[in-house]
C-alpha atoms as a PDB file:
ATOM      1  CA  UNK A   1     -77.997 -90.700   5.839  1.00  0.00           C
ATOM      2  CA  UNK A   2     -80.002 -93.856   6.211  1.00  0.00           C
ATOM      3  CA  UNK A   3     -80.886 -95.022   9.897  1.00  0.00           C
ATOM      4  CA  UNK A   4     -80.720 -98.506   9.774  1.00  0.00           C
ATOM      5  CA  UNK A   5     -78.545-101.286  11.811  1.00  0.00           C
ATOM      6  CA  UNK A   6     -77.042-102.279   8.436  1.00  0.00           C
ATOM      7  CA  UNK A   7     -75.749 -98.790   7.270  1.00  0.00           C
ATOM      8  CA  UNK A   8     -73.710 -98.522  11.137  1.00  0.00           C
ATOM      9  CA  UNK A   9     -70.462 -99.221  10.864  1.00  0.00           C
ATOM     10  CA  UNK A  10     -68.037 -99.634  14.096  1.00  0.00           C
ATOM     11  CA  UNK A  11     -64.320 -99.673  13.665  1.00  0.00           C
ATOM     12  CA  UNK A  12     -62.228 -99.546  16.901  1.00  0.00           C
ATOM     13  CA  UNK A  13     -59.692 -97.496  17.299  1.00  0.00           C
ATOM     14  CA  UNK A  14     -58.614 -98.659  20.877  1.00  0.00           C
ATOM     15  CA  UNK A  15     -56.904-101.616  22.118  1.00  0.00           C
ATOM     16  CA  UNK A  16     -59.114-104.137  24.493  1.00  0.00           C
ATOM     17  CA  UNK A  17     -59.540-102.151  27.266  1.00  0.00           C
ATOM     18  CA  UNK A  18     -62.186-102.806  29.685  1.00  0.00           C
ATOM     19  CA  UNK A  19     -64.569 -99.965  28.095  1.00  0.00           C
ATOM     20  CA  UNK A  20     -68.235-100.728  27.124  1.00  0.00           C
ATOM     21  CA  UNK A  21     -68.260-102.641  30.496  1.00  0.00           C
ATOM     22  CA  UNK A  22     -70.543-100.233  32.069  1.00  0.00           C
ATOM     23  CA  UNK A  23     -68.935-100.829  35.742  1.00  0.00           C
ATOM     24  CA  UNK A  24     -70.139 -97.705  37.479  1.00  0.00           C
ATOM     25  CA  UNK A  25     -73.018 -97.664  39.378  1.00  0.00           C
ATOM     26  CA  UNK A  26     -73.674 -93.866  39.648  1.00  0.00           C
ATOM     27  CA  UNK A  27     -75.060 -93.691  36.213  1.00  0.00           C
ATOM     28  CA  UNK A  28     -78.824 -94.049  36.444  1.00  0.00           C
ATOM     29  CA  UNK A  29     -80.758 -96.272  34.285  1.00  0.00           C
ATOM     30  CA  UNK A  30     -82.907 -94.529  32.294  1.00  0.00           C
ATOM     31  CA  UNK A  31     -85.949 -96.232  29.696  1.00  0.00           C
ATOM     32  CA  UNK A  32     -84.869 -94.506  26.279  1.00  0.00           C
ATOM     33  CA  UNK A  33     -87.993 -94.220  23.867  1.00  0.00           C
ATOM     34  CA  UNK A  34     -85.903 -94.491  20.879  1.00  0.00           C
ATOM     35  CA  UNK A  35     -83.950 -97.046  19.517  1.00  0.00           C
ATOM     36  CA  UNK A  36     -80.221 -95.652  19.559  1.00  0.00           C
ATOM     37  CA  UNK A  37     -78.726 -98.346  17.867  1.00  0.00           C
ATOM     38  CA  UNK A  38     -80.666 -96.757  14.544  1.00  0.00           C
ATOM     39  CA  UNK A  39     -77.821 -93.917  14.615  1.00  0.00           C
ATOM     40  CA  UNK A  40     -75.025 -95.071  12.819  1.00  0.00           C
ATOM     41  CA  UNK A  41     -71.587 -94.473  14.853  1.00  0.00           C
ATOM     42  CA  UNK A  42     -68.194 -95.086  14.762  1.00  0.00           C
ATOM     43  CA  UNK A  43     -65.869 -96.122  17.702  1.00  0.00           C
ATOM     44  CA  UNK A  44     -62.957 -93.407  18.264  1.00  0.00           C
ATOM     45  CA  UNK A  45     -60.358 -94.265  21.141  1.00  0.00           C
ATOM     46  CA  UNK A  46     -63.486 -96.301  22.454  1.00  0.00           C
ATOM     47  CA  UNK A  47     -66.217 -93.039  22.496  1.00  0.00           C
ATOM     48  CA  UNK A  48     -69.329 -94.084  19.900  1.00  0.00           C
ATOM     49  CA  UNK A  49     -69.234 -90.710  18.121  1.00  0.00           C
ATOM     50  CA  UNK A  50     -72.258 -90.238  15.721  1.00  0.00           C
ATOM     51  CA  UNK A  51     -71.546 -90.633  12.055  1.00  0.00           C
ATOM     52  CA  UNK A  52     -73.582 -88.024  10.608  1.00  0.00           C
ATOM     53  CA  UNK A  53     -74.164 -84.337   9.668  1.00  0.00           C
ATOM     54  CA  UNK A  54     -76.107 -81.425  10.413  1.00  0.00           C
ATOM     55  CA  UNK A  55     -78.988 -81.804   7.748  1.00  0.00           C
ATOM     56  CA  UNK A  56     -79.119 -86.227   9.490  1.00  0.00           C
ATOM     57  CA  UNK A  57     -79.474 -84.415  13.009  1.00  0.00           C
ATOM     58  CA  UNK A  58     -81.917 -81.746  12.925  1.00  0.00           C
ATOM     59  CA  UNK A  59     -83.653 -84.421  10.937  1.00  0.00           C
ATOM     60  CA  UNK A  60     -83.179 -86.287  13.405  1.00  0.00           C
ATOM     61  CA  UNK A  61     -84.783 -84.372  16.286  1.00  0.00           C
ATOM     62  CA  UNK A  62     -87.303 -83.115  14.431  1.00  0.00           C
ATOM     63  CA  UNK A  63     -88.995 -86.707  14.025  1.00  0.00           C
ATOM     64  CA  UNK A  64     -87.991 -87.799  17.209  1.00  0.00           C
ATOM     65  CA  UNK A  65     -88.384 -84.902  19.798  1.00  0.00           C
ATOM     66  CA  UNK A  66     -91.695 -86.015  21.670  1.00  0.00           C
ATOM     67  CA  UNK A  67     -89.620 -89.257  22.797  1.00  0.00           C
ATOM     68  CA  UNK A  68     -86.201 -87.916  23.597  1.00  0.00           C
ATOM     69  CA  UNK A  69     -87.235 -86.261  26.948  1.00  0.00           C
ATOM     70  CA  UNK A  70     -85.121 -86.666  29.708  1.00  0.00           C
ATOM     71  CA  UNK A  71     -82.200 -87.579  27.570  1.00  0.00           C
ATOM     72  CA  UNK A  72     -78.692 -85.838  26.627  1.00  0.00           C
ATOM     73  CA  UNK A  73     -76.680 -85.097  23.899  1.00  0.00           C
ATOM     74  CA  UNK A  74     -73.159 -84.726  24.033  1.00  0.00           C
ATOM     75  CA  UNK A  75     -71.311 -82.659  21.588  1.00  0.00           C
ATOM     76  CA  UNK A  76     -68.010 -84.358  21.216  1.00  0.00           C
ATOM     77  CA  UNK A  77     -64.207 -83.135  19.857  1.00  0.00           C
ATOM     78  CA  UNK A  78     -60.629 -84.168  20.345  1.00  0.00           C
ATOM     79  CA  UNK A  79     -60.617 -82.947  24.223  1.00  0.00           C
ATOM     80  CA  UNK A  80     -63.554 -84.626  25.391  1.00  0.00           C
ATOM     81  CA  UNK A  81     -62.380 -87.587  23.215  1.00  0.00           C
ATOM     82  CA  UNK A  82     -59.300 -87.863  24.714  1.00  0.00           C
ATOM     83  CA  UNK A  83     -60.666 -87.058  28.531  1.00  0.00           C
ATOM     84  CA  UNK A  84     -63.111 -90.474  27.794  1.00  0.00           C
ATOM     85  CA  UNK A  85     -59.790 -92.173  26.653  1.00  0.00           C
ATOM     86  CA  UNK A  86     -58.343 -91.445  30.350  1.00  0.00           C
ATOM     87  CA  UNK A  87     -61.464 -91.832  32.472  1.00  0.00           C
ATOM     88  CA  UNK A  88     -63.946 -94.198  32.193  1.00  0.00           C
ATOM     89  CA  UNK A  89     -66.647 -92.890  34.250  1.00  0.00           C
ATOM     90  CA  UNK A  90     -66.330 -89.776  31.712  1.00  0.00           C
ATOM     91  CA  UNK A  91     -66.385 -92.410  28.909  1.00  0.00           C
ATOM     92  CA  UNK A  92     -69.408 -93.976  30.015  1.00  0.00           C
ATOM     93  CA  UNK A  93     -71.030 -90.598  30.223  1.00  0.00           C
ATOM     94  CA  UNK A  94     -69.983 -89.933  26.478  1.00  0.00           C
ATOM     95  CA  UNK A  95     -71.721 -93.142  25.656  1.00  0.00           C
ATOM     96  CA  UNK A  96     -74.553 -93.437  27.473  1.00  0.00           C
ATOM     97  CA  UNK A  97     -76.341 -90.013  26.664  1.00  0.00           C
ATOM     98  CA  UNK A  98     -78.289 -90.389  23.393  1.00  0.00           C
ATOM     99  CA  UNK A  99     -75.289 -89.719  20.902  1.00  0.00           C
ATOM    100  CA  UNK A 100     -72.129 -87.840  20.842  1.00  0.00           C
ATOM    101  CA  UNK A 101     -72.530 -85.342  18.168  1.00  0.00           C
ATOM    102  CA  UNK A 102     -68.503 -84.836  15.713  1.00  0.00           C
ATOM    103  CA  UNK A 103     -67.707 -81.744  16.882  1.00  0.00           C
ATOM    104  CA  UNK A 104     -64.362 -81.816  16.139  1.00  0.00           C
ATOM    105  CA  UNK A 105     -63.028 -81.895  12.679  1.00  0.00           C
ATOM    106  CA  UNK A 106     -60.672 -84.728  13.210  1.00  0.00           C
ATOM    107  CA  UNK A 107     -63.520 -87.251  14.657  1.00  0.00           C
ATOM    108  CA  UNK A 108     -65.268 -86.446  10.907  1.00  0.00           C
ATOM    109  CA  UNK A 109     -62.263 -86.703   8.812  1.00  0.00           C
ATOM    110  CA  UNK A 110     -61.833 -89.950  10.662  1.00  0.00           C
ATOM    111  CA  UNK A 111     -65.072 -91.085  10.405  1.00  0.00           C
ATOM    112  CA  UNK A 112     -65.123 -90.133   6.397  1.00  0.00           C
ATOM    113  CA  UNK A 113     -61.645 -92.426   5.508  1.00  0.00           C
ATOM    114  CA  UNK A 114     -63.096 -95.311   7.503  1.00  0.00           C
ATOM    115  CA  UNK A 115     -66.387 -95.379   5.324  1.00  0.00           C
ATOM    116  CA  UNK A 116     -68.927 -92.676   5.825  1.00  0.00           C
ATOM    117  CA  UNK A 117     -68.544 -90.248   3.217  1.00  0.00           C
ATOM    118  CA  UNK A 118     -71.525 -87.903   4.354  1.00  0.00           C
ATOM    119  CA  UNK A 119     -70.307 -87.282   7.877  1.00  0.00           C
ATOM    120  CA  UNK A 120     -69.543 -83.943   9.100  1.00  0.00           C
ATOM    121  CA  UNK A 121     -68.586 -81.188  11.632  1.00  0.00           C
ATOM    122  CA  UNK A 122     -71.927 -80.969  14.058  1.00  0.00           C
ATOM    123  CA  UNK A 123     -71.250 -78.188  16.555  1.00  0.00           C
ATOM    124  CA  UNK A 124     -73.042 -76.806  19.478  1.00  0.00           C
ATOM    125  CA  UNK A 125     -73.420 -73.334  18.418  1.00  0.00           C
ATOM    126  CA  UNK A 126     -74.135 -74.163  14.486  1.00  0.00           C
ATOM    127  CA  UNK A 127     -77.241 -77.281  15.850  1.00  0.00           C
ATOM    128  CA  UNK A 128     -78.134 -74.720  18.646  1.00  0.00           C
ATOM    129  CA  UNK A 129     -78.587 -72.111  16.101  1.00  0.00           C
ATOM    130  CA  UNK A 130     -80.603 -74.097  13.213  1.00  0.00           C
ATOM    131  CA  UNK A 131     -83.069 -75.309  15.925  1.00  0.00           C
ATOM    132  CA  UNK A 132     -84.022 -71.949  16.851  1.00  0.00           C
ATOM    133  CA  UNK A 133     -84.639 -71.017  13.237  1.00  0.00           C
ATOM    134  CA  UNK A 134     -87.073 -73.376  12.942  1.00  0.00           C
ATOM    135  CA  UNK A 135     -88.671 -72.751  16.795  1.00  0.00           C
ATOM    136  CA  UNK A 136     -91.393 -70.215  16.347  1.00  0.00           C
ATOM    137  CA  UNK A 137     -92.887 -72.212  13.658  1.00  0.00           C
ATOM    138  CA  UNK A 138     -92.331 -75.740  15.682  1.00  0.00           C
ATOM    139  CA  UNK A 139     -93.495 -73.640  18.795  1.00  0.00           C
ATOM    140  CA  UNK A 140     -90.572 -75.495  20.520  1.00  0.00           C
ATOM    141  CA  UNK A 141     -89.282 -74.020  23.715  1.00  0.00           C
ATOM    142  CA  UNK A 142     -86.139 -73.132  25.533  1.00  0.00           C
ATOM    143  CA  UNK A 143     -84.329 -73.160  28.711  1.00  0.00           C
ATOM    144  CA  UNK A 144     -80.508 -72.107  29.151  1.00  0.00           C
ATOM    145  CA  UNK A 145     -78.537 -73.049  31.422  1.00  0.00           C
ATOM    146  CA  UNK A 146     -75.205 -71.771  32.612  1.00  0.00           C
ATOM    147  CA  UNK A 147     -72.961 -68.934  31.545  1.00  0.00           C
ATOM    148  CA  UNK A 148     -72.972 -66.123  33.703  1.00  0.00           C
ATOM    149  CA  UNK A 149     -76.139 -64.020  34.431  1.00  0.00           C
ATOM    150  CA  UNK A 150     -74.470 -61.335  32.467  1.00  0.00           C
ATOM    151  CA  UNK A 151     -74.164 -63.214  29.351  1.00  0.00           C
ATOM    152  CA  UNK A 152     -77.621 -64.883  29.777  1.00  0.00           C
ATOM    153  CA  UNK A 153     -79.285 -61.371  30.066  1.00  0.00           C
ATOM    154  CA  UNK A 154     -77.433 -59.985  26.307  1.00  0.00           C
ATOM    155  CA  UNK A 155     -78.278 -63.700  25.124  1.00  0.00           C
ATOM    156  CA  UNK A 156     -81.702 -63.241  25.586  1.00  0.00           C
ATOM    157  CA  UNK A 157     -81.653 -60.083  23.744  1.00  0.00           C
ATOM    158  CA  UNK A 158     -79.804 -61.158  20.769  1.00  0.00           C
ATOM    159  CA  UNK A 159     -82.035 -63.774  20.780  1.00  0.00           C
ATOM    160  CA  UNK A 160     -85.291 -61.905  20.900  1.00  0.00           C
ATOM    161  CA  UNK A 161     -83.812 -59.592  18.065  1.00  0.00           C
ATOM    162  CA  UNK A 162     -82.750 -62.564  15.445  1.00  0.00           C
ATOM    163  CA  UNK A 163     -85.223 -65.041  16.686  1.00  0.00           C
ATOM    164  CA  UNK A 164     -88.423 -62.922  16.409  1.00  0.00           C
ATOM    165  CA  UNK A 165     -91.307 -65.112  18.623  1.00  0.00           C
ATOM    166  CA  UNK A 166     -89.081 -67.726  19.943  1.00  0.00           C
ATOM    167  CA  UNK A 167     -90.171 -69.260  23.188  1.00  0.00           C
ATOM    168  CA  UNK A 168     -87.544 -68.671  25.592  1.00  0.00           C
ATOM    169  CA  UNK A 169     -89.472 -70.714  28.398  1.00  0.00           C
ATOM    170  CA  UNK A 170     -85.773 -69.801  31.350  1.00  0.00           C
ATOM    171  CA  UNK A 171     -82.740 -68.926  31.851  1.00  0.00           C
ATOM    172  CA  UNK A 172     -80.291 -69.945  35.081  1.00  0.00           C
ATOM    173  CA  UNK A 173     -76.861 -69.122  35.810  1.00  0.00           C
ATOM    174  CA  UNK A 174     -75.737 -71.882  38.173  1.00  0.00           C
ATOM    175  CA  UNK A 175     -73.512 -70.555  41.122  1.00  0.00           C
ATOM    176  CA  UNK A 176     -69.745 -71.360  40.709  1.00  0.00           C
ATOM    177  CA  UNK A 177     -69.420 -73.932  42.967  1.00  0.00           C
ATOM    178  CA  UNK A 178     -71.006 -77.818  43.992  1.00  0.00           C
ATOM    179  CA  UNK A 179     -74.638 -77.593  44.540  1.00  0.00           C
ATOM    180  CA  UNK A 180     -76.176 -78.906  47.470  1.00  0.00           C
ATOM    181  CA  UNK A 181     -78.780 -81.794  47.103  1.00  0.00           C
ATOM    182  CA  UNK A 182     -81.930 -79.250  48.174  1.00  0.00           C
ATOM    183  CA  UNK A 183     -79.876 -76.906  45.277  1.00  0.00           C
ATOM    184  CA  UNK A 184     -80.463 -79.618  43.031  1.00  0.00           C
ATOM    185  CA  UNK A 185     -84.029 -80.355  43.749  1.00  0.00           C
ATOM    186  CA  UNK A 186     -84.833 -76.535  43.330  1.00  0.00           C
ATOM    187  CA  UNK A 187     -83.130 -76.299  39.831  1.00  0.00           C
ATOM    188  CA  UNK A 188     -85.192 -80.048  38.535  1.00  0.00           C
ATOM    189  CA  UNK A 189     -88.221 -78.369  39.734  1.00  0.00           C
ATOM    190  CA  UNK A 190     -87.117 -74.937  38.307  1.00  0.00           C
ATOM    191  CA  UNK A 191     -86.629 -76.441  34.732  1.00  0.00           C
ATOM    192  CA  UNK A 192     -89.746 -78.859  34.638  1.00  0.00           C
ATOM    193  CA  UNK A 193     -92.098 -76.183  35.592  1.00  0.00           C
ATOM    194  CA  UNK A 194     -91.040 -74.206  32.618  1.00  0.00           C
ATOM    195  CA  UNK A 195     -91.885 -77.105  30.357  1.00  0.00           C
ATOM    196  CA  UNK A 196     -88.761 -76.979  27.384  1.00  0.00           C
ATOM    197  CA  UNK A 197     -88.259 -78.838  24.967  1.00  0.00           C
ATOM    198  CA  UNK A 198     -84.815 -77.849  24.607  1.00  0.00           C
ATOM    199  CA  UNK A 199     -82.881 -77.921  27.753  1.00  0.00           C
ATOM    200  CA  UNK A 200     -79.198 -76.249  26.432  1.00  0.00           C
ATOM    201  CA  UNK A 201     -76.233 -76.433  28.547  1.00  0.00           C
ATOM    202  CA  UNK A 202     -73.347 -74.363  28.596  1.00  0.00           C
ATOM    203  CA  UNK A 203     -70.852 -74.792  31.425  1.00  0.00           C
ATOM    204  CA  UNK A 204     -68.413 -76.622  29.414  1.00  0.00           C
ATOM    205  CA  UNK A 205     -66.664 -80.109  29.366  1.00  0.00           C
ATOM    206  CA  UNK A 206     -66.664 -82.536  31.103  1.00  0.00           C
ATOM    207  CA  UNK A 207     -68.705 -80.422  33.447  1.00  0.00           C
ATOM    208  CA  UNK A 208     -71.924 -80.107  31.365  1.00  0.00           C
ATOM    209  CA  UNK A 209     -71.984 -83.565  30.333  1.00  0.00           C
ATOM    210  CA  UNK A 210     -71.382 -84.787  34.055  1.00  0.00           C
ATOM    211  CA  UNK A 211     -74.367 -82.217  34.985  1.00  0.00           C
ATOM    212  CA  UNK A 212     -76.679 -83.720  32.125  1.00  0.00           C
ATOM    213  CA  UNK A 213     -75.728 -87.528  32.876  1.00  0.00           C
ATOM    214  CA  UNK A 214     -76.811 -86.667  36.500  1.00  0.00           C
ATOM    215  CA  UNK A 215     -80.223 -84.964  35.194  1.00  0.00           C
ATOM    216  CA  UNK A 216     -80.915 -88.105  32.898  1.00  0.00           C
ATOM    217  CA  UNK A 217     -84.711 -88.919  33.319  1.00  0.00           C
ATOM    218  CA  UNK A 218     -84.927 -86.426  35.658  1.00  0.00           C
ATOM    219  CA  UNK A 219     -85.790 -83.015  33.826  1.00  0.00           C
ATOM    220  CA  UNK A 220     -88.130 -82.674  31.151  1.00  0.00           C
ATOM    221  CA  UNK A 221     -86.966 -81.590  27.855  1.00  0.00           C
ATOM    222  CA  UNK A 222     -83.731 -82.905  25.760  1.00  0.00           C
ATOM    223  CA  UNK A 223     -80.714 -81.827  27.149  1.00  0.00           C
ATOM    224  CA  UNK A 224     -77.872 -80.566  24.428  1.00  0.00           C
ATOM    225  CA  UNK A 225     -73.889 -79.531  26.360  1.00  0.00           C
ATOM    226  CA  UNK A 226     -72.823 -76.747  23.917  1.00  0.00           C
ATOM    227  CA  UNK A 227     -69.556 -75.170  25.417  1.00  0.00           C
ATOM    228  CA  UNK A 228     -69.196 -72.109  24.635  1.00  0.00           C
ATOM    229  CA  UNK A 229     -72.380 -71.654  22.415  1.00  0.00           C
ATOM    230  CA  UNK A 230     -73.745 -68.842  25.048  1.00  0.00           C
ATOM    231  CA  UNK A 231     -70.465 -66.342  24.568  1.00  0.00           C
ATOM    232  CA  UNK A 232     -71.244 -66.648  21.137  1.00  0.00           C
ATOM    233  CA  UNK A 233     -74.593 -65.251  20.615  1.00  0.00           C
ATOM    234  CA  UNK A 234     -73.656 -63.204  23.683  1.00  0.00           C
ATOM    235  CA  UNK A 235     -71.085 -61.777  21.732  1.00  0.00           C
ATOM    236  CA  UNK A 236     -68.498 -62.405  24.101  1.00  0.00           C
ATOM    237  CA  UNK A 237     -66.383 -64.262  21.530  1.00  0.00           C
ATOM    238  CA  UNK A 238     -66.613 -64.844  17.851  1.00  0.00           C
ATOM    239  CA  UNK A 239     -66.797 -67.426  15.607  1.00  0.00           C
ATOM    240  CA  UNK A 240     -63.984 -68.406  13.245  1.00  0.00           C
ATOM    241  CA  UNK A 241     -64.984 -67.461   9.537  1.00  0.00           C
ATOM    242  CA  UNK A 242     -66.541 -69.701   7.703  1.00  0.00           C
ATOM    243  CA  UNK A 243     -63.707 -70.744   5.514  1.00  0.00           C
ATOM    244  CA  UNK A 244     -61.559 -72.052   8.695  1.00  0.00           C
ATOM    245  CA  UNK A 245     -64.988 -73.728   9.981  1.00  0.00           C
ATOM    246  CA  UNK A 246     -64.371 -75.823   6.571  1.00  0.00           C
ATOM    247  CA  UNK A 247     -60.805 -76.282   7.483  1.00  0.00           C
ATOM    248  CA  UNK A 248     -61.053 -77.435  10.804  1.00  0.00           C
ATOM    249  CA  UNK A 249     -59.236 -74.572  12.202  1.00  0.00           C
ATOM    250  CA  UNK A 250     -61.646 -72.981  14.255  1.00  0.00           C
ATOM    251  CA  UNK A 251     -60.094 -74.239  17.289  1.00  0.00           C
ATOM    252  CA  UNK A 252     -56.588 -72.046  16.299  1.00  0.00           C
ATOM    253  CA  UNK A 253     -58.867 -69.187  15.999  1.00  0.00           C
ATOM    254  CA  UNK A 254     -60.492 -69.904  19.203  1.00  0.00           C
ATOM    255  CA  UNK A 255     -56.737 -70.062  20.746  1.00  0.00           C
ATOM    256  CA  UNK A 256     -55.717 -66.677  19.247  1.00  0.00           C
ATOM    257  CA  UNK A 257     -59.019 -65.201  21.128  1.00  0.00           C
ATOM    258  CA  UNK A 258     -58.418 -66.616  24.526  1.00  0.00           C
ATOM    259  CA  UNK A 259     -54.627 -68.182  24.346  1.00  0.00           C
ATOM    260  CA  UNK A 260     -54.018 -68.288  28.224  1.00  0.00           C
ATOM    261  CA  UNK A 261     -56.932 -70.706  29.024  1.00  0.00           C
ATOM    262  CA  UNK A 262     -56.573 -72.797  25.908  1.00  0.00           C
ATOM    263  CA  UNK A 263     -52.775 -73.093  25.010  1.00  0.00           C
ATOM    264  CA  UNK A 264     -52.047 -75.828  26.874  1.00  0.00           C
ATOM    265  CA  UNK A 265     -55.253 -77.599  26.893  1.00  0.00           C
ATOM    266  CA  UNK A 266     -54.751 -77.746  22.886  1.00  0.00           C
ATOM    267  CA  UNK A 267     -51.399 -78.559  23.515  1.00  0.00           C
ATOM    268  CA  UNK A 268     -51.777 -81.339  25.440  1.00  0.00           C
ATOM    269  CA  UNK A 269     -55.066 -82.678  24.029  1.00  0.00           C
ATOM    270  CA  UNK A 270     -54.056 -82.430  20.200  1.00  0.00           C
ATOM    271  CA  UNK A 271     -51.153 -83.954  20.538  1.00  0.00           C
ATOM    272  CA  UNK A 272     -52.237 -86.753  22.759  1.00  0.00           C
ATOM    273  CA  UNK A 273     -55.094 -87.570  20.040  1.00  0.00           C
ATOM    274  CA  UNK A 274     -52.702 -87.812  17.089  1.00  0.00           C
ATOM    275  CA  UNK A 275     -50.230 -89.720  18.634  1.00  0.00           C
ATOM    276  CA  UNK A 276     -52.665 -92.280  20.087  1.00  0.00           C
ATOM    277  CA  UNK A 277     -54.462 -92.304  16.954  1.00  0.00           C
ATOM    278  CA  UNK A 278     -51.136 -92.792  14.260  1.00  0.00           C
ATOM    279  CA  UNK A 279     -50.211 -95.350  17.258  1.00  0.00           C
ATOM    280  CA  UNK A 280     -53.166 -97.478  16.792  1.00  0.00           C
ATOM    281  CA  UNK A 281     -52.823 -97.134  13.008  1.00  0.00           C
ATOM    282  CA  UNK A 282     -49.543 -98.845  13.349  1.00  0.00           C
ATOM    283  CA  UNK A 283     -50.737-101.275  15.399  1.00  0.00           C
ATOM    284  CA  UNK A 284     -53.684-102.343  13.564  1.00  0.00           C
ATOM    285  CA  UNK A 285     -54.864-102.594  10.247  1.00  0.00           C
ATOM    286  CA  UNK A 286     -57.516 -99.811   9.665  1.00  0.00           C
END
């Protein structure tokens, strides 16, 4: 995929809202050493998801890594699409990180019929997982945080076992609860002092990407929100085969593995997507 201003192509999918009018204050400015307007996006019920794949983004931060410090990825599907269509201060988080990765497979198929034929799925678990294969050769390290200490502790073994070498630089399982501002300090100072270059986040939308929009500029190492990317290589829960990764079902089989949490999140989320999306169809010509 190239990464030039001419190859990005923006259609809106939202009517003229007030979004992109960055009216929060609580966001903190932060001096980006790349030029993000070089990733090619498109504009889905107002969130600039990235229009690319996983080959463009690994790519990506393999070129770029050294400059991306203190910055955030968010990995982005229909629920935290539609949460940023409801709440602005979430939307603004969406946008302002570095780029909001297509994890879900309607933000690609969107993205393909609207003119970028290359873009694909890019999930937490499946980026998380190719940059650790390439880690102990890149020497890059790792901090984790989130999950349970429980699930951090197998994590680390699984990863020790199928990521011979890799530089697992901490782990933290953050208490259950708000942290306190001294809390907060200790954890910054925590992180830093391990020196990542990976800072992975697990504690799942919105709240990871609230917690790395609050850690913008202030911890060293990129940080990358990727749900439930912990319970996998924990073990905890599996990942859908391969064939219903391809068919955009993996949420269904995440639903038949934990239906009691998820039923009515998919319910409500999935629905509200298509029918604002099919509404704006009708409403515009796209």
């Amino acid at each position: 995929m190239a990464e030039s201003n001419k190859h990005i192509y923006t259609k809106n999918f939202i009517n003229e809202k007030k979004h992109g009018q960055e009216k929060h204050s609580d966001i903190k400015k932060f001096v980006r050493k790349v030029d993000k307007s070089r990733i090619p996006t498109i504009n889905i019920l107002g969130v600039s998801i990235a229009a690319v794949d996983i080959k463009w983004t690994t790519s990506y931060l393999e070129k770029n890594l050294t400059k991306l410090s203190g910055d955030y990825i968010c990995v982005s599907n229909v629920h935290t699409t539609v949460l940023s269509y409801e709440d602005e201060s979430y939307l603004n988080i969406q946008n302002n990180g570095l780029m909001a990765l297509p994890d879900g497979g309607p933000l690609s198929t969107i993205g393909r019929r609207a003119g970028f034929p290359d873009m694909e799925r890019v999930t937490g678990p499946t980026l998380m997982n190719e940059m650790l294969k390439i880690s102990v050769d890149k020497e890059y390290r790792h901090f984790f945080y989130g999950s349970t200490e429980e699930t951090l502790e197998i994590m680390k073994k699984n990863l020790q076992t199928h990521y011979p070498g890799l530089q697992v630089s901490g782990m933290y399982s953050p208490p259950f609860r708000p942290l306190i501002d001294d809390e907060k300090k200790d954890i910054i100072k925590m992180i830093n002092e391990t020196n990542p270059d990976f800072i992975w986040v697990g504690l799942g939308a919105p709240k990871q990407e609230n917690w790395m929009a609050e850690h913008q500029g202030k911890v060293s190492g990129l940080m990358i929100g990727v749900g439930a990317a912990f319970d996998y290589l924990a073990g905890n829960i599996k990942r859908a085969p391969r064939w219903m990764q391809n068919y955009n079902l993996e949420w269904f089989y995440r639903l038949i593995q934990d239906p009691k949490r998820l039923f009515s999140r998919y319910l409500k989320t999935n629905v509200k997507f298509l029918f604002l999306i099919s509404h704006i169809k009708e409403s515009k010509e796209i």
